[in-house]
C-alpha atoms as a PDB file:
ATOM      1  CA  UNK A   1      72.192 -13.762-145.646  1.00  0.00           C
ATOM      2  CA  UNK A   2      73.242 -17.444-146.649  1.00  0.00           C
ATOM      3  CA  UNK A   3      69.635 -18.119-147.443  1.00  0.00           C
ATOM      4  CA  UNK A   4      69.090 -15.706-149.981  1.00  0.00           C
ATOM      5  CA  UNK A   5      70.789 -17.162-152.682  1.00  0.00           C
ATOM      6  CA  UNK A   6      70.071 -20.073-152.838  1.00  0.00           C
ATOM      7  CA  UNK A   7      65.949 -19.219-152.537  1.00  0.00           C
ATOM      8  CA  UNK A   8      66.755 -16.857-154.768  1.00  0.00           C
ATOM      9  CA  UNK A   9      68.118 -19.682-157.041  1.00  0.00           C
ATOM     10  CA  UNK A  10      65.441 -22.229-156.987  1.00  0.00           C
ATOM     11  CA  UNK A  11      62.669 -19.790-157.414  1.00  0.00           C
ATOM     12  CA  UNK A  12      64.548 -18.399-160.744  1.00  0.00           C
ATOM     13  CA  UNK A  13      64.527 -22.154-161.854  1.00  0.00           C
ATOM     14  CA  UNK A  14      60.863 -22.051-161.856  1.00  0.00           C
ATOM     15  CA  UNK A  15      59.323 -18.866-162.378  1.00  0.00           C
ATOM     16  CA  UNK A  16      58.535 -19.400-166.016  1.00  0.00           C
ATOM     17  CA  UNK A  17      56.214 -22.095-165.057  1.00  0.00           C
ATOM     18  CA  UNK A  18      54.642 -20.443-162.295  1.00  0.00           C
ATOM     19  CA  UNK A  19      54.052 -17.759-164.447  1.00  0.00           C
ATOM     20  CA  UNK A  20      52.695 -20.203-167.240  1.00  0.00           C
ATOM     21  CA  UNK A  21      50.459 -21.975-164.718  1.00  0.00           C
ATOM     22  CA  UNK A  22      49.005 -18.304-163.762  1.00  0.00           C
ATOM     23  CA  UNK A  23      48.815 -16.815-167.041  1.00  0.00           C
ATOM     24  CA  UNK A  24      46.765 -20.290-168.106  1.00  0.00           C
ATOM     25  CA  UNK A  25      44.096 -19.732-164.458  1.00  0.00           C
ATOM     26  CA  UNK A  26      44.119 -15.936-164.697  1.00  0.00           C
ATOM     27  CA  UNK A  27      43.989 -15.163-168.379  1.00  0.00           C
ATOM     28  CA  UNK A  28      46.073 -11.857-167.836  1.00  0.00           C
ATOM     29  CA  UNK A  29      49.728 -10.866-168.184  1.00  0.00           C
ATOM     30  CA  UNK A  30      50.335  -8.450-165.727  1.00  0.00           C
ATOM     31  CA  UNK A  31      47.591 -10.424-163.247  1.00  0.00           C
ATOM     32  CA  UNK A  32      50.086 -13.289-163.554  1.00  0.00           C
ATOM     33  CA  UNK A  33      53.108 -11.406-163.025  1.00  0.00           C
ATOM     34  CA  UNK A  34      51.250 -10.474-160.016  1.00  0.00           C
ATOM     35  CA  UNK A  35      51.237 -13.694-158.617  1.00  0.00           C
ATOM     36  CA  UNK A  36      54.598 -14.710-159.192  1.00  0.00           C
ATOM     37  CA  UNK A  37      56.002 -11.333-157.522  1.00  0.00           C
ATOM     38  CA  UNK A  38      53.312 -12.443-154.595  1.00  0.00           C
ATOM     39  CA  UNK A  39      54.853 -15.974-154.743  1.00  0.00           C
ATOM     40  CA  UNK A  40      58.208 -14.819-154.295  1.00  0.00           C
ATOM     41  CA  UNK A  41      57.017 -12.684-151.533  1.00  0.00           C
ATOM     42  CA  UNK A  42      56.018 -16.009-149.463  1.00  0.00           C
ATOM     43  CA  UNK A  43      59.279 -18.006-150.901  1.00  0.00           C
ATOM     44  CA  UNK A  44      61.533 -15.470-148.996  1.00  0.00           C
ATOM     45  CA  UNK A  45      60.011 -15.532-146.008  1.00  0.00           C
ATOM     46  CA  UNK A  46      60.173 -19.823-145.804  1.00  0.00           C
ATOM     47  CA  UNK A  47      63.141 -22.048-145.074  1.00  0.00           C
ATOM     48  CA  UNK A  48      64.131 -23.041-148.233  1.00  0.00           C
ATOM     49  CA  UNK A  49      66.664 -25.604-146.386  1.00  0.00           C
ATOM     50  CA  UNK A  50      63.355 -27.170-144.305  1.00  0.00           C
ATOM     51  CA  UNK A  51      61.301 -27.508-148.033  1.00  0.00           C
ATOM     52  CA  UNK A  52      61.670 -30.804-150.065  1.00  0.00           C
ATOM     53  CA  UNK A  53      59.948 -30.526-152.781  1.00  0.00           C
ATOM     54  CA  UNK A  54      60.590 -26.576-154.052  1.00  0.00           C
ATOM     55  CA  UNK A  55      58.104 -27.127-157.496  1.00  0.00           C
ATOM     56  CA  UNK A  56      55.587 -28.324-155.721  1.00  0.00           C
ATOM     57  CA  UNK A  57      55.290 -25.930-152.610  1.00  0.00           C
ATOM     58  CA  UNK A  58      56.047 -22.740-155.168  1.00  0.00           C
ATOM     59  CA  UNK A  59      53.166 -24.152-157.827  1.00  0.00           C
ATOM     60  CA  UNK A  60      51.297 -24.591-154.753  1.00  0.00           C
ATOM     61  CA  UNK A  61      51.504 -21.465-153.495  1.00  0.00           C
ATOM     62  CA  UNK A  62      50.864 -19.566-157.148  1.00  0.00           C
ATOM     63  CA  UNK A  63      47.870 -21.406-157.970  1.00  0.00           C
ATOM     64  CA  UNK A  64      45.825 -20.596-155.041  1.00  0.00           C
ATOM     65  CA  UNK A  65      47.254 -16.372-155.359  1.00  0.00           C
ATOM     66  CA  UNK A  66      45.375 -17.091-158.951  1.00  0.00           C
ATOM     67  CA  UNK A  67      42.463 -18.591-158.126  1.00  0.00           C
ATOM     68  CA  UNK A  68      41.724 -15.878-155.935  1.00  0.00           C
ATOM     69  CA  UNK A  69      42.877 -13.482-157.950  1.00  0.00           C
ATOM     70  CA  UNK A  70      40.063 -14.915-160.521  1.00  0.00           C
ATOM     71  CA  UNK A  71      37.693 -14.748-158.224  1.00  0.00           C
ATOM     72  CA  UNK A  72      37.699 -11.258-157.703  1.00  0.00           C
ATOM     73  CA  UNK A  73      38.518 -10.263-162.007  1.00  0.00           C
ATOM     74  CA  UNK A  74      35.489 -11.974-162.345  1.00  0.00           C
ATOM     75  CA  UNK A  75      33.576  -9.539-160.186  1.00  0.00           C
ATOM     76  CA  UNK A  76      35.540  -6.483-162.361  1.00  0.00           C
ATOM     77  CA  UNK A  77      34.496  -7.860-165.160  1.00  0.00           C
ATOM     78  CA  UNK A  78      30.915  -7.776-164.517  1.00  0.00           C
ATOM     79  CA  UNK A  79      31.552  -3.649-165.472  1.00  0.00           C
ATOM     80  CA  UNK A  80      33.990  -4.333-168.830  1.00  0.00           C
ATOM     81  CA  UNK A  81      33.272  -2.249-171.582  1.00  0.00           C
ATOM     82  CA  UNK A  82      32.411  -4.241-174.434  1.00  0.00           C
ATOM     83  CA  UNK A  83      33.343  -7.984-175.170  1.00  0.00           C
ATOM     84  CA  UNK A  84      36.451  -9.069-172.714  1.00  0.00           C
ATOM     85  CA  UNK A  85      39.448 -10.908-174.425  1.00  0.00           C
ATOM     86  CA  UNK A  86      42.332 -12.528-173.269  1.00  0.00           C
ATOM     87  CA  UNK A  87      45.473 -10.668-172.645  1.00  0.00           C
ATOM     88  CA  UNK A  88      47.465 -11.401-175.708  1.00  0.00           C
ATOM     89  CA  UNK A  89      51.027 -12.421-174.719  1.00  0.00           C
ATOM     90  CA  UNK A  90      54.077 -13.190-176.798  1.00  0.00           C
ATOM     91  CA  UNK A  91      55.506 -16.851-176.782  1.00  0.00           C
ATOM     92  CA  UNK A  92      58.305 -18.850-177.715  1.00  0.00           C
ATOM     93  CA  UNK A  93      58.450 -20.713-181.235  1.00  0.00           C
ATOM     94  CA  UNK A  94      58.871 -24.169-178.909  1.00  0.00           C
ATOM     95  CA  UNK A  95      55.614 -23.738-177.354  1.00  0.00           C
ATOM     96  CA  UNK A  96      54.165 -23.305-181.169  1.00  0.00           C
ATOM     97  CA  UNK A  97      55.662 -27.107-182.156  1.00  0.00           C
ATOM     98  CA  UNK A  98      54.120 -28.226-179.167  1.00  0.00           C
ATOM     99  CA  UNK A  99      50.396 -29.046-179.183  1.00  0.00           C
ATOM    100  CA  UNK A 100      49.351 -29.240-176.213  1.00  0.00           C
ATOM    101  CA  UNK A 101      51.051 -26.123-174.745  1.00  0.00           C
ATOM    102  CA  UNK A 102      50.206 -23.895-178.078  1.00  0.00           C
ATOM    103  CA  UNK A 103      46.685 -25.018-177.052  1.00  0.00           C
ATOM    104  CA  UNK A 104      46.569 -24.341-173.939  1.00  0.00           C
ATOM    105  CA  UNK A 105      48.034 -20.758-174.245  1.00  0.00           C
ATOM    106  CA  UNK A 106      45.516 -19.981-177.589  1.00  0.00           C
ATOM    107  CA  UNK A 107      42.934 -17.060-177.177  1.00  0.00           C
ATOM    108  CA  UNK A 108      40.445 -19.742-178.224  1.00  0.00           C
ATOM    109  CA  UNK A 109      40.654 -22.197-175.161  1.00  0.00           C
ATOM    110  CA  UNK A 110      41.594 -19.100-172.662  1.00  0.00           C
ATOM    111  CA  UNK A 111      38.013 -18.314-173.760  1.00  0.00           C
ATOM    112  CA  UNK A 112      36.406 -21.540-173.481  1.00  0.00           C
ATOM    113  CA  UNK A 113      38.542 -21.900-169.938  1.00  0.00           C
ATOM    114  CA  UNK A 114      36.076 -19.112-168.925  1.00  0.00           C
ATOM    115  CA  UNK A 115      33.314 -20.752-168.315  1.00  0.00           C
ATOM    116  CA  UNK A 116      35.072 -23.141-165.818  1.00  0.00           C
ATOM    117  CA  UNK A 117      34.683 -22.121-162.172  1.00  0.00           C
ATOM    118  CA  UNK A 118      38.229 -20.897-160.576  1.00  0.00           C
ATOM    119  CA  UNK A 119      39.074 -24.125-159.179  1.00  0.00           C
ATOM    120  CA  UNK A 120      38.144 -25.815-161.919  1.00  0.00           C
ATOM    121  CA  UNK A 121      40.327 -24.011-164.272  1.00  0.00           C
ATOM    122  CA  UNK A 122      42.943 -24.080-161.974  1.00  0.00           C
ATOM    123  CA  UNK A 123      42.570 -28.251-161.827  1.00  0.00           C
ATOM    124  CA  UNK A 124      42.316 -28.476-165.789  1.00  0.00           C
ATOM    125  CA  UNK A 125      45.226 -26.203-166.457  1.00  0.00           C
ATOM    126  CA  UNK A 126      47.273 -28.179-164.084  1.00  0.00           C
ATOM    127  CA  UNK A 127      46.089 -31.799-165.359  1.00  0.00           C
ATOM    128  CA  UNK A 128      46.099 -31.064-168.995  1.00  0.00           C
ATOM    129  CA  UNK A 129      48.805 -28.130-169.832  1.00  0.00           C
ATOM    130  CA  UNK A 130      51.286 -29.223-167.659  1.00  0.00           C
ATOM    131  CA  UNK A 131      50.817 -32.747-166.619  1.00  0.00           C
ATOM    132  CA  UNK A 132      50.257 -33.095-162.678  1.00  0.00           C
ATOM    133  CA  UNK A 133      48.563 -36.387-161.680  1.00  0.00           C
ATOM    134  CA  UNK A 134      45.300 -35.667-159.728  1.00  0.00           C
ATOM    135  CA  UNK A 135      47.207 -36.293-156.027  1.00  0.00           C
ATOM    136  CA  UNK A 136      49.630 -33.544-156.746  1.00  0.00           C
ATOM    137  CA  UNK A 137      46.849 -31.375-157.803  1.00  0.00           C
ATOM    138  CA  UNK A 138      44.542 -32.227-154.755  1.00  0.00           C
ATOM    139  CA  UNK A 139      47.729 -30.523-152.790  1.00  0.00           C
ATOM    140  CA  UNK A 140      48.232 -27.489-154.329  1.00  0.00           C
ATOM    141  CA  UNK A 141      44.194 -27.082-154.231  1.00  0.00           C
ATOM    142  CA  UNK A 142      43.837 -28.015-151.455  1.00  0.00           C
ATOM    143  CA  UNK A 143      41.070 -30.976-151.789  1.00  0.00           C
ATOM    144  CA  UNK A 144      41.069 -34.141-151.521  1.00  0.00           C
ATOM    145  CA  UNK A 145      42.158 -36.675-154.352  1.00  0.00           C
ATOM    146  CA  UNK A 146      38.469 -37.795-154.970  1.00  0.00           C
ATOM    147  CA  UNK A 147      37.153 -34.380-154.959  1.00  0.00           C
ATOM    148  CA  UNK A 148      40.184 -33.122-157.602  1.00  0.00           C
ATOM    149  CA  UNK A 149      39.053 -36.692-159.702  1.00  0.00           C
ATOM    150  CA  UNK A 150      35.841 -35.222-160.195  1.00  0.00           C
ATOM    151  CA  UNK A 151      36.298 -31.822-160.517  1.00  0.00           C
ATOM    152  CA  UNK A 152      38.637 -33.008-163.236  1.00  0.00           C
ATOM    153  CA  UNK A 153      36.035 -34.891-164.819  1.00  0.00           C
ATOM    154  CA  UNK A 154      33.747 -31.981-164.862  1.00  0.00           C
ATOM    155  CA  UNK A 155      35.842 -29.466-166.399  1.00  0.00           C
ATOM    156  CA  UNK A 156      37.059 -31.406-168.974  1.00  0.00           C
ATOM    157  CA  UNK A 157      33.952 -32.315-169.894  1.00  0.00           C
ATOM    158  CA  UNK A 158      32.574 -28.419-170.204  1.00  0.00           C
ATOM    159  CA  UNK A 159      35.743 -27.915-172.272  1.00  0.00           C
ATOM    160  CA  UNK A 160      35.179 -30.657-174.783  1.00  0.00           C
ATOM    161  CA  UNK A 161      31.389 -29.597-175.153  1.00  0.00           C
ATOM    162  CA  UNK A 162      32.505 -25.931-175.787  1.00  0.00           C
ATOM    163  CA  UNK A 163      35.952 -25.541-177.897  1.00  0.00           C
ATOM    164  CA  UNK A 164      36.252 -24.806-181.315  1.00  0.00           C
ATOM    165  CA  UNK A 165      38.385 -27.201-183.749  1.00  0.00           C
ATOM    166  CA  UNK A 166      40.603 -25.179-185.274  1.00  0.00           C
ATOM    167  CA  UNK A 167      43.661 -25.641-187.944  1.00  0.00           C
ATOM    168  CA  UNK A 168      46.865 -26.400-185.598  1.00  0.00           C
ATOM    169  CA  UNK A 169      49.129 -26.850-188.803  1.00  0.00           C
ATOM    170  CA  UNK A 170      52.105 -24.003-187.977  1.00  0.00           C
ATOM    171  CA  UNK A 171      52.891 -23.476-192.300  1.00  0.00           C
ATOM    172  CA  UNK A 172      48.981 -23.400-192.603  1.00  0.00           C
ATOM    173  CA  UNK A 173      48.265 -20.842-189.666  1.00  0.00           C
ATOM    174  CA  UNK A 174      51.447 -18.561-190.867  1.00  0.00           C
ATOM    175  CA  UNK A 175      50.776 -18.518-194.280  1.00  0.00           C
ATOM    176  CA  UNK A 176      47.074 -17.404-193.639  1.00  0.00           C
ATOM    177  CA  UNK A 177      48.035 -14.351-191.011  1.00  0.00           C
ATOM    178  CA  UNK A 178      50.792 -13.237-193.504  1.00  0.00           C
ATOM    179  CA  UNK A 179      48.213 -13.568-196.394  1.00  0.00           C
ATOM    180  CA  UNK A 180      45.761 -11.171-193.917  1.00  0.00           C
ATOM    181  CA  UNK A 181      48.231  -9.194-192.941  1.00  0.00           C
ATOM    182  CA  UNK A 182      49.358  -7.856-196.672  1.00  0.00           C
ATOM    183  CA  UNK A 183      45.555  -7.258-197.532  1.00  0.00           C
ATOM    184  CA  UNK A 184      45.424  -5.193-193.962  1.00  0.00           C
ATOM    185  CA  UNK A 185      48.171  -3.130-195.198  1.00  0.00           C
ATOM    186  CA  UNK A 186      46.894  -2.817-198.568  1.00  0.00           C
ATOM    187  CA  UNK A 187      43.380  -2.227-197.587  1.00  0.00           C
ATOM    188  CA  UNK A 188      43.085  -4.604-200.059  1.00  0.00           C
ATOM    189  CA  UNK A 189      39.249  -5.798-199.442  1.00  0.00           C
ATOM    190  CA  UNK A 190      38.896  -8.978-202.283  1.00  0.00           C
ATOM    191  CA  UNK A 191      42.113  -9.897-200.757  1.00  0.00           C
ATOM    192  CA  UNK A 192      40.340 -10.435-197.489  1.00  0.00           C
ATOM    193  CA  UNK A 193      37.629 -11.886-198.477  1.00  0.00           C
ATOM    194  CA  UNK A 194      39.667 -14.447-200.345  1.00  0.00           C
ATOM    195  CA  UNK A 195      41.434 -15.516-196.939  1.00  0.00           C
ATOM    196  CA  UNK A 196      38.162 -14.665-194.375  1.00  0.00           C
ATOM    197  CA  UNK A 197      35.293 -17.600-194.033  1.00  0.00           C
ATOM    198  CA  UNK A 198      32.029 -16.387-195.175  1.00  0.00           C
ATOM    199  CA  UNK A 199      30.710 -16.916-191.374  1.00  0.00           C
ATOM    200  CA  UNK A 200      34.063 -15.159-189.747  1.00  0.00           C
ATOM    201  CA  UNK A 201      33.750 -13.743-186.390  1.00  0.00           C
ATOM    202  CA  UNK A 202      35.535 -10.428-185.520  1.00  0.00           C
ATOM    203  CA  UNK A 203      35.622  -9.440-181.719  1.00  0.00           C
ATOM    204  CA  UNK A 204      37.833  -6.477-180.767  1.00  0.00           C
ATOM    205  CA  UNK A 205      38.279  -5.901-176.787  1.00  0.00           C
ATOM    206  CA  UNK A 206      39.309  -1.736-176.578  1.00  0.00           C
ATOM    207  CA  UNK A 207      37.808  -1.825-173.221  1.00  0.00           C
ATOM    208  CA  UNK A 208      36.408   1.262-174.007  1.00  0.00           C
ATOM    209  CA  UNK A 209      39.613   3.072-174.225  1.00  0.00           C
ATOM    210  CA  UNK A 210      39.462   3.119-178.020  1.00  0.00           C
ATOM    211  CA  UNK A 211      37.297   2.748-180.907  1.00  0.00           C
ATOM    212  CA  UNK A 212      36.756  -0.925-180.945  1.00  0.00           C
ATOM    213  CA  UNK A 213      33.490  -2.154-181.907  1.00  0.00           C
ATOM    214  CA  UNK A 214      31.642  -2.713-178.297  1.00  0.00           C
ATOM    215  CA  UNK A 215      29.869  -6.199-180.122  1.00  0.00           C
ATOM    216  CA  UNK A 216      31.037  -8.817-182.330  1.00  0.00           C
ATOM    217  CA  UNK A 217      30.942  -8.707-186.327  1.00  0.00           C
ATOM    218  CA  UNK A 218      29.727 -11.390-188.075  1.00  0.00           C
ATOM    219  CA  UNK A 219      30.315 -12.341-192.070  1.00  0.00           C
ATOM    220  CA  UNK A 220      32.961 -12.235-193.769  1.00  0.00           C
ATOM    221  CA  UNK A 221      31.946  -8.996-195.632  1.00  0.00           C
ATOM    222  CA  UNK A 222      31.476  -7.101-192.281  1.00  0.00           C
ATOM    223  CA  UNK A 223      34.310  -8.305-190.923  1.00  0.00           C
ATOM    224  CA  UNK A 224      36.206  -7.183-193.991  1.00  0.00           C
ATOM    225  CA  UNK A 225      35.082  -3.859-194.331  1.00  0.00           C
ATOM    226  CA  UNK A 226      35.570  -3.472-190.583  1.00  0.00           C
ATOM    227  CA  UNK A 227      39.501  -4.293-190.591  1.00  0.00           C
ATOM    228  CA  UNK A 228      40.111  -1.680-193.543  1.00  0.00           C
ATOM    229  CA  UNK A 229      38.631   0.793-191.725  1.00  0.00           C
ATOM    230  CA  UNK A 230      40.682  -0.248-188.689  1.00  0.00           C
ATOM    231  CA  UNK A 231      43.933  -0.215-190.784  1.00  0.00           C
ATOM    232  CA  UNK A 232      43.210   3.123-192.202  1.00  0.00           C
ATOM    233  CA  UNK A 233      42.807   4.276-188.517  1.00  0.00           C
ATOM    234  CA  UNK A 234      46.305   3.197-187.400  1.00  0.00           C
ATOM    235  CA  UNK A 235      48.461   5.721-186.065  1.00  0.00           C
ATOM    236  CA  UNK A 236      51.197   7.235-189.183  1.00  0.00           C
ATOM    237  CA  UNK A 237      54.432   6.002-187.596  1.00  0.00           C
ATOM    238  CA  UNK A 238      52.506   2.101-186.654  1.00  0.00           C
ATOM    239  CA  UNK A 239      54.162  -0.788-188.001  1.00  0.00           C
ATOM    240  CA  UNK A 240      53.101  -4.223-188.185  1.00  0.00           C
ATOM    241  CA  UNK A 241      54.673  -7.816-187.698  1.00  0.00           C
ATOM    242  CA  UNK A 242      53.901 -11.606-187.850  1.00  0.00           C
ATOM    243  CA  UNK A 243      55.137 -12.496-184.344  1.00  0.00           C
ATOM    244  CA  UNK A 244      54.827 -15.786-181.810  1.00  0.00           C
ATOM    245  CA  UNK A 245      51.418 -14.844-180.063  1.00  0.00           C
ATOM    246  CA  UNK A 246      49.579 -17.386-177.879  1.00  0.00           C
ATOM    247  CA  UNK A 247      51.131 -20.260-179.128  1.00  0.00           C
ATOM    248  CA  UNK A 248      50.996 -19.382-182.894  1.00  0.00           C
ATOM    249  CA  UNK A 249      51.290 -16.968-185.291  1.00  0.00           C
ATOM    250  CA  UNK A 250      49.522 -13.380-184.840  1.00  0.00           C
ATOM    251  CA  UNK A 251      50.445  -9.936-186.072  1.00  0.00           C
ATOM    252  CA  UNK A 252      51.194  -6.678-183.518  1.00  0.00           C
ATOM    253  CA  UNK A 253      50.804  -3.299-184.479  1.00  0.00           C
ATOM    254  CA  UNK A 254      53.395  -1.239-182.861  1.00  0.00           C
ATOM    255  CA  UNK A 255      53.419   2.775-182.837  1.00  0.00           C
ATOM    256  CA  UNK A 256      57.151   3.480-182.543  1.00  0.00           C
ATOM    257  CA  UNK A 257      57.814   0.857-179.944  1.00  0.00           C
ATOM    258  CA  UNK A 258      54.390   0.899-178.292  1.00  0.00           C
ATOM    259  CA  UNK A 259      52.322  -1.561-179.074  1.00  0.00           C
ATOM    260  CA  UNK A 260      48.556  -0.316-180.299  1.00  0.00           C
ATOM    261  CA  UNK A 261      46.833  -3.595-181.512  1.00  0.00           C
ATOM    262  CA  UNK A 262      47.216  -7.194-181.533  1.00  0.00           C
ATOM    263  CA  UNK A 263      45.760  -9.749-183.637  1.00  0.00           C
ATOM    264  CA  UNK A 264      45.259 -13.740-183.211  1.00  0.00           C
ATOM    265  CA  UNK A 265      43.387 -15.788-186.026  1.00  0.00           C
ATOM    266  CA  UNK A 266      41.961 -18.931-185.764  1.00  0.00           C
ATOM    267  CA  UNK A 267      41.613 -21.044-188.678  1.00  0.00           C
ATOM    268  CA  UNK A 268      39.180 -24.149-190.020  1.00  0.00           C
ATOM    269  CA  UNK A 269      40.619 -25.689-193.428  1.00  0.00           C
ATOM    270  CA  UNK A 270      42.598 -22.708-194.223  1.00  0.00           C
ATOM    271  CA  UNK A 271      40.372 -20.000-194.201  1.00  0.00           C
ATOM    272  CA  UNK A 272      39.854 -17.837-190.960  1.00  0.00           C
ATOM    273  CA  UNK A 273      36.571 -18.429-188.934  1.00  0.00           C
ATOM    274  CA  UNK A 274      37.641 -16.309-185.672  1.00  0.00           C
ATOM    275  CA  UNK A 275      39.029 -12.559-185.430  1.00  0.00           C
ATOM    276  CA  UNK A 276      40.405 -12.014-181.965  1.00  0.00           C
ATOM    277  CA  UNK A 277      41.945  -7.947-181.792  1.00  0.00           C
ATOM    278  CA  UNK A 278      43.232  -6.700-178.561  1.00  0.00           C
ATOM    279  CA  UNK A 279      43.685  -2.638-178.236  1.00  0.00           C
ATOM    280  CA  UNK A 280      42.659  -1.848-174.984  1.00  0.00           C
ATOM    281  CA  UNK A 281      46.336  -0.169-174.066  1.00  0.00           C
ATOM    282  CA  UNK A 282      46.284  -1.778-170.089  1.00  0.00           C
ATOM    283  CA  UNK A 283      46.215  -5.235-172.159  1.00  0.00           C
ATOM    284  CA  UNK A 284      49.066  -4.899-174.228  1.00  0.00           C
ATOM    285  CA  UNK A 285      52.024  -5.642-171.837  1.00  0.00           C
ATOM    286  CA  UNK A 286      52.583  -9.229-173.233  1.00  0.00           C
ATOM    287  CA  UNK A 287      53.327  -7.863-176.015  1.00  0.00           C
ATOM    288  CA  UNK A 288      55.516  -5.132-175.655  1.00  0.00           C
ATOM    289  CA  UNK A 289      59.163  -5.214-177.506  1.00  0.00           C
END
């Protein structure tokens, strides 16, 4: 009975990054959440008096529940319905003024973290979001420091060759979703055009659950056309907001206080190359009031 609070204690102190190092490997909201319930799981059963270092043996334990968990979403996957996206998840303004994080966390580079193998997005996440030297790493992966050096090496490398540049300017980024967001409502089409890059991408993930388009649009006049017709398909009671998603600015679509759609734009020189929409209702936790 002693124990109990004070496990309970340290594992409060760091379940937001547990859940930040899971939602980076996994890619998925409630997946995470998983984990960190499964992490606490193992916590309560240890002798929290007998562990030194309680970060590193919790972090430990959370990234290998994810990288198995990835494994086996990867083998789901293989049945999706139409293009797979990244949960969307709501996030603090703080992680938005911080580069690094807001990258990390961005639709974009949960995309581009796809093509990594498990434990190599589990090593990258860990080197480059949140700062562990490659020894540290090698423990909670359980390989050796030379191995972790190179897988390191690898994965970064795949990443660099595959993301996007995109417009990291906060003012810019808001600015251009509110700009999107009042032609959306206004099923204003010249005003989206205005804002949209000729060679914008639009992918919506319904999962097959709803009407989303099961393949990307390309062109800005596509794209345009396709987003009125999605606005004029929104449910009479919806309501939409500019809201902290993934690291920046993106706009939910709420129908009384369920959420129905969720946005995230990427940007190049102010005008919006990348449509990422989320309605697939099992991927809309994150972003729940």
């Amino acid at each position: 009975m002693t124990r109990m609070p004070e496990a309970e204690r340290k594992f409060t102190e760091h379940r937001g990054l547990l859940h930040a190092v899971a939602y980076r490997v996994l890619g998925s909201v409630t997946e995470a959440e998983d984990v960190v319930q499964d992490t606490w799981l193992r916590w309560s059963r240890v002798d929290v008096a007998a562990v030194a270092d309680a970060e590193g043996y919790l972090v430990r334990v959370a990234t290998r529940l994810a990288i198995d968990r990835l494994r086996s979403a990867r083998v789901r996957r293989e049945s999706y319905v139409g293009p797979w996206l990244p949960e969307p998840m709501l996030t603090l303004p703080d992680v938005a003024e911080d580069v690094v994080l807001s990258d990390s966390v961005s639709t974009a580079m949960l995309l581009v973290l796809e093509v990594l193998s498990p434990t190599e997005r589990a090593v990258f996440v860990l080197s480059e979001a949140f700062g562990y030297n490659h020894a540290e790493i090698a423990h909670f992966v359980g390989r050796n420091h030379a191995a972790v050096r190179q897988i390191a090496h690898r994965a970064r490398k795949a990443v660099e060759e595959r993301r996007h540049r995109y417009d990291a300017d906060p003012a810019t980024r808001q600015q251009a979703t509110e700009r999107f967001l009042a032609a959306c409502l206004g099923g204003d089409l010249e005003a989206l055009l205005e804002v949209l890059a000729p060679d914008v991408t639009m992918v919506s993930d319904g999962g097959g659950l709803t009407g989303a388009p099961r393949k990307a649009v390309h062109g800005h006049e596509y794209v345009a056309r396709a987003i009125v017709i999605l606005s004029r398909r929104m449910p009479g009671d919806s309501h939409a907001q500019v809201l902290q998603v993934n690291g920046g600015p993106g706009i939910v679509v709420r129908s009384g206080r369920t959420p129905v759609l969720a946005i995230t734009l990427h940007l190049l020189d102010g005008a919006i190359t990348t449509v990422h929409v989320v309605s697939n209702p099992e991927k809309l936790a994150g972003v729940a009031a």
